[in-house]
N, C-alpha and C. Protein backbone atom coordinates (compact mmCIF):
# COMPACT_ATOMS: atom_id res chain seq x y z
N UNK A 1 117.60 97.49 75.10
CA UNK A 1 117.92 96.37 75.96
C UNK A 1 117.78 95.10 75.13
N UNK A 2 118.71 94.22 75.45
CA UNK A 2 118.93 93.06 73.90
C UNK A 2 117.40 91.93 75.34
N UNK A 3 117.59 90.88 74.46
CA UNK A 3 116.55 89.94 74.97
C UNK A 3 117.84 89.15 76.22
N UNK A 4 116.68 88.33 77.23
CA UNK A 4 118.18 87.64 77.92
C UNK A 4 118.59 86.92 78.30
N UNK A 5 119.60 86.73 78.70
CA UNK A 5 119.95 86.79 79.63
C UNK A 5 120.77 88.29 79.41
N UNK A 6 121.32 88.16 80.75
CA UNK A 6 121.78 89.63 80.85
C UNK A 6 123.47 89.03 81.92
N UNK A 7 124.39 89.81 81.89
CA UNK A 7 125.58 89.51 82.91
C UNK A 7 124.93 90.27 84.14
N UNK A 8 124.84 90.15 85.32
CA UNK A 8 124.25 91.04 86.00
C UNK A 8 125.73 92.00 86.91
N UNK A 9 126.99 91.62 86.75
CA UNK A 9 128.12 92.23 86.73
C UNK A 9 128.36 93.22 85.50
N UNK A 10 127.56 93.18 84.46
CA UNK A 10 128.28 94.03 83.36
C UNK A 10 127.12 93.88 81.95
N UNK A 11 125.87 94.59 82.49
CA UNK A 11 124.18 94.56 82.15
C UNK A 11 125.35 95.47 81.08
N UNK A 12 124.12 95.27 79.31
CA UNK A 12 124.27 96.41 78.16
C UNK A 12 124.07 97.38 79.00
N UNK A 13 124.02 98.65 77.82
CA UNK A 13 123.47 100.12 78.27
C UNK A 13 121.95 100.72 78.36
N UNK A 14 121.08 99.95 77.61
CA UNK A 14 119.67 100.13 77.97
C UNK A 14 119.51 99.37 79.09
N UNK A 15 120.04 98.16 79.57
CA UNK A 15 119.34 97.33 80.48
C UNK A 15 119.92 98.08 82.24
N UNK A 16 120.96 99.03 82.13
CA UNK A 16 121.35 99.18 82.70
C UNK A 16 120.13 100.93 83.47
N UNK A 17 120.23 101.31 81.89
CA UNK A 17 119.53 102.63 81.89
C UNK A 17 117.94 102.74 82.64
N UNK A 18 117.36 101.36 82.08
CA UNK A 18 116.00 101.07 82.81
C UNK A 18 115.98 100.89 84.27
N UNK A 19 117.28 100.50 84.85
CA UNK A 19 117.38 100.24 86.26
C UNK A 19 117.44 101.49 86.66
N UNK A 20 117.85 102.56 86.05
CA UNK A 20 118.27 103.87 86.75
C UNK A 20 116.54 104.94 86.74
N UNK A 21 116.16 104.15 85.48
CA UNK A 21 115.18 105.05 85.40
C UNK A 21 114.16 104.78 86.88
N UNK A 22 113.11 105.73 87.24
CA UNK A 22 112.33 105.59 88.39
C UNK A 22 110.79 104.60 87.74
N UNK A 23 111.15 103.49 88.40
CA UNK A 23 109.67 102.76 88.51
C UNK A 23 109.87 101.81 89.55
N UNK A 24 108.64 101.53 90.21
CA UNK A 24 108.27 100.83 91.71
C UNK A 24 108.41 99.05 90.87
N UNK A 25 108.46 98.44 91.39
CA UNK A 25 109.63 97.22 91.78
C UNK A 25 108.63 96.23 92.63
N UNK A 26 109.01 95.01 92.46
CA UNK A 26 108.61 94.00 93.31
C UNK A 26 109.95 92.75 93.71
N UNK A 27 109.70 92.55 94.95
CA UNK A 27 110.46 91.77 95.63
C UNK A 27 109.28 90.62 95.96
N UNK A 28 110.07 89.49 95.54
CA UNK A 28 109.89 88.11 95.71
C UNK A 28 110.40 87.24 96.58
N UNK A 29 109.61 86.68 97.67
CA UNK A 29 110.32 86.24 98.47
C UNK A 29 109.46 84.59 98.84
N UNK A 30 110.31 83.88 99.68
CA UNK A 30 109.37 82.66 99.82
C UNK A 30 108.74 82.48 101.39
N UNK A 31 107.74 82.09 101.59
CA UNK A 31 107.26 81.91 103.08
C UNK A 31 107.69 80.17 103.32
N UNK A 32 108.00 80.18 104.47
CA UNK A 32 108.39 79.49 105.35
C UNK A 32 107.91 77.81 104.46
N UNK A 33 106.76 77.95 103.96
CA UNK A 33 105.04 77.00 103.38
C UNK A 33 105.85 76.93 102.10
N UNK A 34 107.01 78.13 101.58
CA UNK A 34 107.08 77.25 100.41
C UNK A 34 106.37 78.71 98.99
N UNK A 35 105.68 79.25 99.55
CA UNK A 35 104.55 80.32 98.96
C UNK A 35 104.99 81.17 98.38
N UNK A 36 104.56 81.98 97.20
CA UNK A 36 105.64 83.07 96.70
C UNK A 36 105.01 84.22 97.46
N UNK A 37 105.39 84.97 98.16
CA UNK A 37 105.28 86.31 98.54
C UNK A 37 106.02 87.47 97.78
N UNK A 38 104.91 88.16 97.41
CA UNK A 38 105.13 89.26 96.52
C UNK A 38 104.84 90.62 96.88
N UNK A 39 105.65 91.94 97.18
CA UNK A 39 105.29 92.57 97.46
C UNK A 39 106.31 94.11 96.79
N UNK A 40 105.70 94.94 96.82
CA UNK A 40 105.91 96.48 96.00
C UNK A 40 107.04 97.11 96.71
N UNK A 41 108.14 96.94 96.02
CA UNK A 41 109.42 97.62 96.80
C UNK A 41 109.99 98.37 95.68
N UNK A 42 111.24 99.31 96.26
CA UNK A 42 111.80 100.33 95.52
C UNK A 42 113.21 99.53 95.63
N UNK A 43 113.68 99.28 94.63
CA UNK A 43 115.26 98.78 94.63
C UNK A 43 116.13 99.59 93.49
N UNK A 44 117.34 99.37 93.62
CA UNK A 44 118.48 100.15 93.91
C UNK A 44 119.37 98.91 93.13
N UNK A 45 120.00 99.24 91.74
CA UNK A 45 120.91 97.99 91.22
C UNK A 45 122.52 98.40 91.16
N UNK A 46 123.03 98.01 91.68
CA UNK A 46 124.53 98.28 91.55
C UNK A 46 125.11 97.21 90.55
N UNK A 47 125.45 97.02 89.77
CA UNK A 47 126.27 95.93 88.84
C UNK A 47 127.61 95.97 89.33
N UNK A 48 128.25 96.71 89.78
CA UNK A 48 129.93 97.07 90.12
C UNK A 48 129.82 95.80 91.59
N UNK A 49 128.92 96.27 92.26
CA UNK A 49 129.16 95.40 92.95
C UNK A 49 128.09 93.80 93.32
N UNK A 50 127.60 93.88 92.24
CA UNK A 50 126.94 93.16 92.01
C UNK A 50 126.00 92.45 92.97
N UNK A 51 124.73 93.58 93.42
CA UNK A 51 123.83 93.68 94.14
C UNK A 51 123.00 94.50 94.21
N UNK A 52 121.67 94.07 94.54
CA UNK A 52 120.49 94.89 94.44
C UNK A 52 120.23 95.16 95.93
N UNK A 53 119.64 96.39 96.16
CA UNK A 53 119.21 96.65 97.27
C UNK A 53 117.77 97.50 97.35
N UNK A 54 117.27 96.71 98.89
CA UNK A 54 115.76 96.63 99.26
C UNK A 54 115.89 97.54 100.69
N UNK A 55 115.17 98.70 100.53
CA UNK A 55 115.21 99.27 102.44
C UNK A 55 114.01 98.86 102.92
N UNK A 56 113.99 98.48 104.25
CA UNK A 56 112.97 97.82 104.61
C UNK A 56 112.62 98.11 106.01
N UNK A 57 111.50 97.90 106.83
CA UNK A 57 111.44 97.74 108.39
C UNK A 57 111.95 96.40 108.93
N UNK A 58 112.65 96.39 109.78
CA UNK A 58 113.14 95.01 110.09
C UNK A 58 112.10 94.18 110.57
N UNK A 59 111.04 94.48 110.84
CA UNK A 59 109.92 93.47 111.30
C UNK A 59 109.00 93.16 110.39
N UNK A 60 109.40 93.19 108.93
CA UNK A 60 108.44 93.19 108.07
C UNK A 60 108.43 91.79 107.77
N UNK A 61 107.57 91.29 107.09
CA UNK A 61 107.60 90.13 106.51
C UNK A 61 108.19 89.26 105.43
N UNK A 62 108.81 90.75 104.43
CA UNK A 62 110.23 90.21 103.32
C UNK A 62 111.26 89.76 104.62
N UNK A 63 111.46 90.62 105.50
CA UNK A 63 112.50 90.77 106.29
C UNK A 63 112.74 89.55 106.91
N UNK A 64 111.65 89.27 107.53
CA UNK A 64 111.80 87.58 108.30
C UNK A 64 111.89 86.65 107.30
N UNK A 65 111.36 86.61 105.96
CA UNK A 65 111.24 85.40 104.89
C UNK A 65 112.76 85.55 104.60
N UNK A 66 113.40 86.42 104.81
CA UNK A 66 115.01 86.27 104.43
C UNK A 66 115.72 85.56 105.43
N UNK A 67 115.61 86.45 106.61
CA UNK A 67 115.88 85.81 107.89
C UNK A 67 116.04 84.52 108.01
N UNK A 68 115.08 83.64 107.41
CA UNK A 68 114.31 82.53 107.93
C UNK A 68 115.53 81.88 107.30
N UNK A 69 115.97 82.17 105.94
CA UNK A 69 116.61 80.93 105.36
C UNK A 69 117.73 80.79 106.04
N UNK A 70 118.15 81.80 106.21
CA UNK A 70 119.72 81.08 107.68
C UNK A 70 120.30 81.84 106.87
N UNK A 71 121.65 81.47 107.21
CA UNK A 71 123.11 81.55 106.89
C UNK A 71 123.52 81.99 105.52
N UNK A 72 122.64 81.00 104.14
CA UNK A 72 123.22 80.52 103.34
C UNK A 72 122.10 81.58 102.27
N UNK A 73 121.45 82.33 103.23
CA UNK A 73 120.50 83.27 102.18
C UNK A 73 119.26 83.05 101.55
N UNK A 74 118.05 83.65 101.07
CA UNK A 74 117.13 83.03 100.75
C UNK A 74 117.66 84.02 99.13
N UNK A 75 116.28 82.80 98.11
CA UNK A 75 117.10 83.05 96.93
C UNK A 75 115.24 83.54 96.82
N UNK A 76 115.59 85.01 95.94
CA UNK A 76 115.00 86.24 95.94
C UNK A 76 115.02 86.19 94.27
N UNK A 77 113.91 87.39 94.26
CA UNK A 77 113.85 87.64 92.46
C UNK A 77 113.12 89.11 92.73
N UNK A 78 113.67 90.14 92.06
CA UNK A 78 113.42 91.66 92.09
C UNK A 78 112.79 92.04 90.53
N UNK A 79 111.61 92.56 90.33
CA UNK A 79 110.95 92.57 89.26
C UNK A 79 110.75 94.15 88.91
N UNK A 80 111.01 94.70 87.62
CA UNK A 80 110.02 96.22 87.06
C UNK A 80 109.58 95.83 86.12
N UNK A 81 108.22 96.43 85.66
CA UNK A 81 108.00 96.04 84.27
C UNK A 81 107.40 97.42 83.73
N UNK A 82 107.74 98.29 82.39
CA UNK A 82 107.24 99.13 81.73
C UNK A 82 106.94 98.73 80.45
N UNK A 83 105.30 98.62 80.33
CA UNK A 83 104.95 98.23 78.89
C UNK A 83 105.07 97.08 78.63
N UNK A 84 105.92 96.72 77.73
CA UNK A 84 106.56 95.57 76.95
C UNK A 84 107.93 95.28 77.76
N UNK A 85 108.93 96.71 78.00
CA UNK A 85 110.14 95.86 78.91
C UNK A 85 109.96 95.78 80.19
N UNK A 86 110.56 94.77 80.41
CA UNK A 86 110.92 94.38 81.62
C UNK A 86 111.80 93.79 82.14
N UNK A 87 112.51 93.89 83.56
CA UNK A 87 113.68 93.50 83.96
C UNK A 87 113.75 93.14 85.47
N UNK A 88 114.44 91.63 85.19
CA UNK A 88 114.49 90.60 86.77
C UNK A 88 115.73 90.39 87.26
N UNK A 89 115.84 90.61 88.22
CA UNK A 89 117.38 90.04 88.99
C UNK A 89 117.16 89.51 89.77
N UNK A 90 118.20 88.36 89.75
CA UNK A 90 117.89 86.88 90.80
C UNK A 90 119.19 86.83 91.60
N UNK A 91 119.07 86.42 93.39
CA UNK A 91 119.99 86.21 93.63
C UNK A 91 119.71 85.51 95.17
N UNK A 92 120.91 85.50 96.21
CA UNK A 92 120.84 85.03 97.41
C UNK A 92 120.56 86.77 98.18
N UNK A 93 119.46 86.58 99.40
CA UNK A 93 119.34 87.52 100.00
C UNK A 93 119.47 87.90 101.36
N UNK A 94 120.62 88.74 102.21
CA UNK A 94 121.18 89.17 103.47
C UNK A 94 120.46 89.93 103.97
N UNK A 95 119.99 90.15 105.18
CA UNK A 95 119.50 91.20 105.85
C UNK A 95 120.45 91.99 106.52
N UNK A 96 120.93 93.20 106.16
CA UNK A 96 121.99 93.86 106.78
C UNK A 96 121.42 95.12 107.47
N UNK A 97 122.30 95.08 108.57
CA UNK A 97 121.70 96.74 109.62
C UNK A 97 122.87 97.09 109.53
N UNK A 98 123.82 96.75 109.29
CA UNK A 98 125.18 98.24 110.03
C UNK A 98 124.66 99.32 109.34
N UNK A 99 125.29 100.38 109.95
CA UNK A 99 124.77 101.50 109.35
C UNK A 99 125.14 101.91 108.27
N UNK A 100 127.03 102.22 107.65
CA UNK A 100 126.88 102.19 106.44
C UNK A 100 126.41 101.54 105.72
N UNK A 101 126.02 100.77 105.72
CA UNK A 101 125.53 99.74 104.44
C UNK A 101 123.84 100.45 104.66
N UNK A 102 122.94 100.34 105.47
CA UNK A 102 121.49 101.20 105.52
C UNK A 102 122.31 102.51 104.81
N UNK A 103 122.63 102.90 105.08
CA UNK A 103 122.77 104.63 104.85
C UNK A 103 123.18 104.46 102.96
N UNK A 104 123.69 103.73 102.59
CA UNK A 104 124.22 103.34 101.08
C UNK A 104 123.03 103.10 100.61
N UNK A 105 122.18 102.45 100.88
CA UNK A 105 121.39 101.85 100.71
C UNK A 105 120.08 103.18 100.51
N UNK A 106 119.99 104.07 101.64
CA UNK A 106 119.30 104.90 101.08
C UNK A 106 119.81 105.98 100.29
N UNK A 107 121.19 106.07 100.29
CA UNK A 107 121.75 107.12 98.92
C UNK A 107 121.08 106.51 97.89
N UNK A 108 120.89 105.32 97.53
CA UNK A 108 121.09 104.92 96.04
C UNK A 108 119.80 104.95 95.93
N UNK A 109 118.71 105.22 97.10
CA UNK A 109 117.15 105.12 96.89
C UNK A 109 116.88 106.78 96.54
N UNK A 110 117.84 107.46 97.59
CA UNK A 110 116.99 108.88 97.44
C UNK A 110 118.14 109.19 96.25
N UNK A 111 119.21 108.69 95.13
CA UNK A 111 118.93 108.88 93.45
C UNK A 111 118.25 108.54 92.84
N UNK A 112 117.95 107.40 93.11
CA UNK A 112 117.09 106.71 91.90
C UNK A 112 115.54 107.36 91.80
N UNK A 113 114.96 107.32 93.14
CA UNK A 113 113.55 107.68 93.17
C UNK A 113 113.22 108.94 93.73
N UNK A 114 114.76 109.55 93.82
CA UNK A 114 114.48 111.53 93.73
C UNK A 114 113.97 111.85 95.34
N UNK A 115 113.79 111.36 96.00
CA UNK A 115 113.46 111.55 97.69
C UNK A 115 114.23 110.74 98.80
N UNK A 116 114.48 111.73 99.70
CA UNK A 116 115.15 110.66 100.74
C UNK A 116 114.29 110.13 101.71
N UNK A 117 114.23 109.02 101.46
CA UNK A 117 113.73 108.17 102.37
C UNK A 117 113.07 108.44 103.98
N UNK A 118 112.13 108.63 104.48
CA UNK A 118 111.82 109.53 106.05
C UNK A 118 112.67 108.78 106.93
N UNK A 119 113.46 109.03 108.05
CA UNK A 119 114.32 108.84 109.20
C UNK A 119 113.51 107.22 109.82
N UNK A 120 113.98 106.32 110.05
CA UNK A 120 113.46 105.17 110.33
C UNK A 120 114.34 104.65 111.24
N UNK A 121 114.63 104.55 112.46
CA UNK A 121 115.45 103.49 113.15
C UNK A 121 115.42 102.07 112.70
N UNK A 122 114.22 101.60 112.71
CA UNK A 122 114.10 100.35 112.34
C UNK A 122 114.71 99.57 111.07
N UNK A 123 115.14 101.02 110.28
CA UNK A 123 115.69 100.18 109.04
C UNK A 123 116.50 99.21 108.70
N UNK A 124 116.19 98.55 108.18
CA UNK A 124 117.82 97.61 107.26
C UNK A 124 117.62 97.35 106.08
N UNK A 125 118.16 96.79 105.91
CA UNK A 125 118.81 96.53 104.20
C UNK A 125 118.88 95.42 103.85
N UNK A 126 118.42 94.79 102.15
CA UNK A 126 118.34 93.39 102.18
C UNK A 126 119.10 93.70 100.94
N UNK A 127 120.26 93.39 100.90
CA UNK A 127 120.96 93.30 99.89
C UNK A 127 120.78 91.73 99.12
N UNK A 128 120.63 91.78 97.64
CA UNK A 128 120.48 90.56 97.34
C UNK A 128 122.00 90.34 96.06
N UNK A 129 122.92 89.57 96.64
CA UNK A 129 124.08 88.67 95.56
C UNK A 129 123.80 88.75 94.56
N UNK A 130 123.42 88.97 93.19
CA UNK A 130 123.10 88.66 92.27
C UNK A 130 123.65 87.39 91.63
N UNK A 131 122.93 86.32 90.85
CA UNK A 131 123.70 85.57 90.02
C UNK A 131 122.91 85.58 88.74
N UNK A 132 121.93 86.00 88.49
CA UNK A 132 120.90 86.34 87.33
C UNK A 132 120.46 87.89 87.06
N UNK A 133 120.29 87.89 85.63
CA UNK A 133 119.90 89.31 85.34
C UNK A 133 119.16 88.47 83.92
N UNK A 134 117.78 89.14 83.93
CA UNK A 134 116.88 88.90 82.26
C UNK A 134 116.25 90.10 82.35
N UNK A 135 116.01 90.10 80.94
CA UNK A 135 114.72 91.12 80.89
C UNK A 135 114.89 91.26 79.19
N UNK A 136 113.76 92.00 79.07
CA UNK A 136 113.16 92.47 77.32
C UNK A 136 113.30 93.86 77.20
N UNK A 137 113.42 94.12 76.30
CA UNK A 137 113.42 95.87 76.02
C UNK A 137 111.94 96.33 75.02
């Protein structure tokens, strides 16, 4: 993985490879105050379509800090770090329920992290836009 910036439409081949590989993840989000809220999520990077995805309970507290920003998205930062590399994607973040999009959302969880996800009504999906990609190898 080169140093970065990174295209987050069209990541090298290590930076791409680390996303595929399985490690637990943090989602960054802001409270209402302004505050960074940080918390341990499993995400899912698509570059083709240039978005990361978060499954979530809809009453959670990433969930409403997205919510909150309206319309225009709250701007999010998705973190792994192994060792020395590590890799961030930055973007605007949607809370989506239709169902294909949840159900996509857990295909790309139960590849990446080898289990499908337990049956949740409550689920949705926080897809985040990407406009940033960094990281170190």
């Amino acid at each position: 993985m080169a140093a970065y910036p990174q295209d987050p439409g069209a990541p090298d081949a290590p930076y791409l490879t680390f996303w595929q590989e399985r490690h637990l993840c943090t989602l960054t989000t802001l409270r209402p105050d302004g505050t960074p809220h940080v918390v341990p999520v499993g995400v899912t990077y698509d570059p083709e379509a240039r978005l990361a995805r978060v499954i979530a309970n809809k009453s959670s507290a990433k969930v409403g800090h997205v919510l909150a920003a309206g319309p225009q998205g709250a701007l999010v930062a998705v973190c792994q770090v192994d060792g020395r590399r590590w890799a961030t994607l930055e973007g605007a973040a949607y809370v989506r329920s239709e169902p294909d999009r949840v159900a996509e959302a857990e295909r790309r969880y139960a590849q990446r992290y080898g289990r499908t996800p337990a049956p949740n009504p409550d689920r949705v999906v926080i897809e985040i836009e990407l406009r940033r990609a960094m990281g170190r190898g």
